[in-house]
Protein backbone atom coordinates (compact mmCIF):
# COMPACT_ATOMS: atom_id res chain seq x y z
CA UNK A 1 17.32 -7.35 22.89
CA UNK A 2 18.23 -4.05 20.69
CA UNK A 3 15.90 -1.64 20.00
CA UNK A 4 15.13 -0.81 16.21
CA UNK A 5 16.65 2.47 17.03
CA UNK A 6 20.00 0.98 18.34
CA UNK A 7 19.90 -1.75 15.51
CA UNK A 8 19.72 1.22 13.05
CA UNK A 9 22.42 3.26 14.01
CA UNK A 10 24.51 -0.01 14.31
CA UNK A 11 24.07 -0.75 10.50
CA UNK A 12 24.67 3.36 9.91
CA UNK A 13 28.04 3.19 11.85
CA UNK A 14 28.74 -0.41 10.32
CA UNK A 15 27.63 1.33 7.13
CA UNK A 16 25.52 -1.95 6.45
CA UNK A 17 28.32 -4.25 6.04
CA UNK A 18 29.69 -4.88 9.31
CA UNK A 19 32.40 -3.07 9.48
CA UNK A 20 34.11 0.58 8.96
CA UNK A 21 32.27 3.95 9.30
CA UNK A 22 30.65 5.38 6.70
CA UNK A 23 27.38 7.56 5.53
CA UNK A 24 24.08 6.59 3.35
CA UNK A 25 24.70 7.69 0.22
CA UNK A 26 21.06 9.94 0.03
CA UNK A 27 23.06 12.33 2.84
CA UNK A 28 25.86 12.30 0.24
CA UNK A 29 24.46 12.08 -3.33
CA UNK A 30 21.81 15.23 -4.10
CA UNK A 31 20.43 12.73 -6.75
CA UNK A 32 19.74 9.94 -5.01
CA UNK A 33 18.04 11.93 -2.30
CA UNK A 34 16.07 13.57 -4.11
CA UNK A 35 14.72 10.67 -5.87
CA UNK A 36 14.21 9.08 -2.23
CA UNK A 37 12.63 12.13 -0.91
CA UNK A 38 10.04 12.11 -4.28
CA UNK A 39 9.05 8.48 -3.42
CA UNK A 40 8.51 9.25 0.27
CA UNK A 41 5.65 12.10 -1.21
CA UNK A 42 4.79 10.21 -3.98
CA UNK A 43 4.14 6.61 -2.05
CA UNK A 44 3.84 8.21 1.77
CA UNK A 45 2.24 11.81 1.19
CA UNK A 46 5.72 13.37 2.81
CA UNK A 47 4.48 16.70 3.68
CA UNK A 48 3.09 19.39 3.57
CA UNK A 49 5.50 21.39 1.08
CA UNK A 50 5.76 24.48 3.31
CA UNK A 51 5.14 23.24 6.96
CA UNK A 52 4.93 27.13 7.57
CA UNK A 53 1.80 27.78 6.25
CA UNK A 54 -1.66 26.68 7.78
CA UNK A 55 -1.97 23.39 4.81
CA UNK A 56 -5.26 22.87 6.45
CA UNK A 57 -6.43 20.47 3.30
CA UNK A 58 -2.80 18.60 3.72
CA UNK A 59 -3.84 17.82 7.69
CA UNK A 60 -7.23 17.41 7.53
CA UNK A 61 -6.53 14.71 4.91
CA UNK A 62 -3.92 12.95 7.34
CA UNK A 63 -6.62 13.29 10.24
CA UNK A 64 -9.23 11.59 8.06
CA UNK A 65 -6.60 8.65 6.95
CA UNK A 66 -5.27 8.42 10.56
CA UNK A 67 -8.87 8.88 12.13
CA UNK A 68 -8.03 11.33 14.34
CA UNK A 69 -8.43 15.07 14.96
CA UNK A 70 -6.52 17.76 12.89
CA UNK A 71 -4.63 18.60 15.91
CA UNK A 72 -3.45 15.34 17.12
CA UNK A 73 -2.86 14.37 13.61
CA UNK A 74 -0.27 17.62 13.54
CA UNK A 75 1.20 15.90 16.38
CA UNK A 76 2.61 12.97 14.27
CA UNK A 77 5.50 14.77 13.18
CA UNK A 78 9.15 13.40 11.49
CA UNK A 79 10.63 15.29 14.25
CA UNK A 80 9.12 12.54 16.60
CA UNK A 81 8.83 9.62 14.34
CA UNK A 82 10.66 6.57 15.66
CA UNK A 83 12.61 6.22 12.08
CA UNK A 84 13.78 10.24 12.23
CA UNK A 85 17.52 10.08 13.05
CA UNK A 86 19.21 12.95 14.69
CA UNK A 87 21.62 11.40 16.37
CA UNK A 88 25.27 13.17 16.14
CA UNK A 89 26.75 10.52 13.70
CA UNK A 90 23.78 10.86 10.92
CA UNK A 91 24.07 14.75 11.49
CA UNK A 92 27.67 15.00 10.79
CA UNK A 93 27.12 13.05 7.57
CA UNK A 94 24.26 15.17 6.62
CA UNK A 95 26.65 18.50 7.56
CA UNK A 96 29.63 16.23 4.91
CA UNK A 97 26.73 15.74 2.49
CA UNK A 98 25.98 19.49 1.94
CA UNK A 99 29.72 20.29 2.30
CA UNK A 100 30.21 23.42 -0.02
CA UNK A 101 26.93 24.45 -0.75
CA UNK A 102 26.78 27.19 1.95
CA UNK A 103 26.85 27.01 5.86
CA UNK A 104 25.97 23.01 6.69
CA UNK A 105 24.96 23.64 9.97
CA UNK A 106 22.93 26.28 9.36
CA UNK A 107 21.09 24.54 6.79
CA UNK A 108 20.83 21.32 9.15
CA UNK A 109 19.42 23.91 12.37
CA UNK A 110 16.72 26.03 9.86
CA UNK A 111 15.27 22.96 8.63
CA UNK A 112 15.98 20.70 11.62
CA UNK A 113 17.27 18.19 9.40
CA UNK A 114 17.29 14.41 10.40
CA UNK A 115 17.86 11.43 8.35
CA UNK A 116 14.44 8.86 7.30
CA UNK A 117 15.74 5.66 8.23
CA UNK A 118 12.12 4.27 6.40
CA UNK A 119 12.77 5.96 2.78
CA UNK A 120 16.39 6.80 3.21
CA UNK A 121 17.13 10.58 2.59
CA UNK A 122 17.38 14.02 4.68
CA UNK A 123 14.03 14.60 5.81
CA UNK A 124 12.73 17.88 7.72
CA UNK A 125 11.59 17.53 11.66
CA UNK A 126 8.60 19.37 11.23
CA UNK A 127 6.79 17.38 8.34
CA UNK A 128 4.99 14.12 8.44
CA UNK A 129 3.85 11.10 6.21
CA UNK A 130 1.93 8.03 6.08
CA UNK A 131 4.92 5.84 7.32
CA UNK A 132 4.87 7.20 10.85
CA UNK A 133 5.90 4.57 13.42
CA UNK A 134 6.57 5.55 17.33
CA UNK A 135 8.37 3.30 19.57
CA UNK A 136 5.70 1.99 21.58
CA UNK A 137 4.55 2.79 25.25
CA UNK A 138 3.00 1.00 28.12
CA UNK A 139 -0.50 2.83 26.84
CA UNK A 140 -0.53 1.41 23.82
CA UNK A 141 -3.42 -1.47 23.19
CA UNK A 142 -1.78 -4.06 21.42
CA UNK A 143 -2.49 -7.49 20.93
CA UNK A 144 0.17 -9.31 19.14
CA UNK A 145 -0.83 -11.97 16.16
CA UNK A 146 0.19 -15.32 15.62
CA UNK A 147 3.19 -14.37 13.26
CA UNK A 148 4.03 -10.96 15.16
CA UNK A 149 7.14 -12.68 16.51
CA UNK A 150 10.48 -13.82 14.04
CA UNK A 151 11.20 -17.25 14.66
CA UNK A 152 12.58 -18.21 18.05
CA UNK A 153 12.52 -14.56 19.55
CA UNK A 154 10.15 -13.36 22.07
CA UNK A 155 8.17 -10.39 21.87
CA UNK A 156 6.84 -10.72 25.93
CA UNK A 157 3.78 -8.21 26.05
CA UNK A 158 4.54 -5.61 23.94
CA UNK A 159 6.07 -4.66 20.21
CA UNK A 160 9.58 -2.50 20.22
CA UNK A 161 7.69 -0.76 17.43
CA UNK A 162 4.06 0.78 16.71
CA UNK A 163 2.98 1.63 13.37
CA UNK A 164 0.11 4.43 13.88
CA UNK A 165 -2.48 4.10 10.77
CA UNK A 166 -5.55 5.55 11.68
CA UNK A 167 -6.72 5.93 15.42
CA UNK A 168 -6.52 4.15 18.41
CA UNK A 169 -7.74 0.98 18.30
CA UNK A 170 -9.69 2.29 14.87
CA UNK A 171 -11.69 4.44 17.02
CA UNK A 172 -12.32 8.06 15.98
CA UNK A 173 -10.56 10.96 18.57
């Protein structure tokens, strides 16, 4: 069975259709990113604007939502987000994307660019929002539902996928 991550970079290569190579149009289209990117802050809390700076309200807000500590909460990060593509394909589109607006790689390195594969546009490693999902792990305590499967597949113990909101098992860290 394919992983989400292989079944995403599938549909990139296939661009979507099945067939033939091409890029999402947000690593293309300024416009369309940016309205992407606006949705992922407006409906996800992308963020924090500067990940530089200390944002201390920014984190302690995700660490209340998430019910965890400030610090593990910074820890839940795009850069390690199961939906944050890096992957040479999606960076050489990004690198096409920018194209003459300066040095593409250099752009792609200072921000360690990746691609959302959740709100669809060029998203920074070192930010965060309320849509982080990591693949999961064997110490992950999950206990699948009745409709947790599509029909006719089997899930066997464990989800491909884990969407983190709020702690552990709801239990403050």
């Amino acid at each position: 069975m394919a992983t989400v991550k292989e079944t995403m970079n599938q549909l990139m290569k296939d661009g979507g259709e099945g067939g033939g190579d091409s890029c999402p149009s947000a690593t293309q289209d300024i416009t369309i990113n940016l309205k992407n990117r606006a949705k992922a802050i407006s409906d996800a809390n992308y963020g924090p604007e500067n990940p530089d700076l200390p944002n201390t309200a920014f984190w302690k807000k995700k660490a209340d939502e998430w019910t965890v500590s400030i610090e593990d909460a910074k820890t839940s990060r795009c850069g390690n987000c199961a939906a944050f593509n890096q992957d040479d394909s999606m960076l050489d589109c990004i690198e096409k994307g920018i194209g003459g607006e300066g040095d593409a790689e250099e752009f792609i390195e200072k921000g360690d660019l990746g691609y959302c594969e959740i709100f669809d546009f060029k998203c920074a490693a070192s930010r965060t929002c309320d849509a982080w999902v990591t693949e999961s792990d064997e110490g992950d305590d999950y206990e699948a539902g009745d409709n947790s499967a599509m029909e006719g597949e089997d899930m066997h113990d464990e989800p491909m996928l884990v969407i983190k909101i709020g702690g552990r098992n709801g239990n403050k860290s």
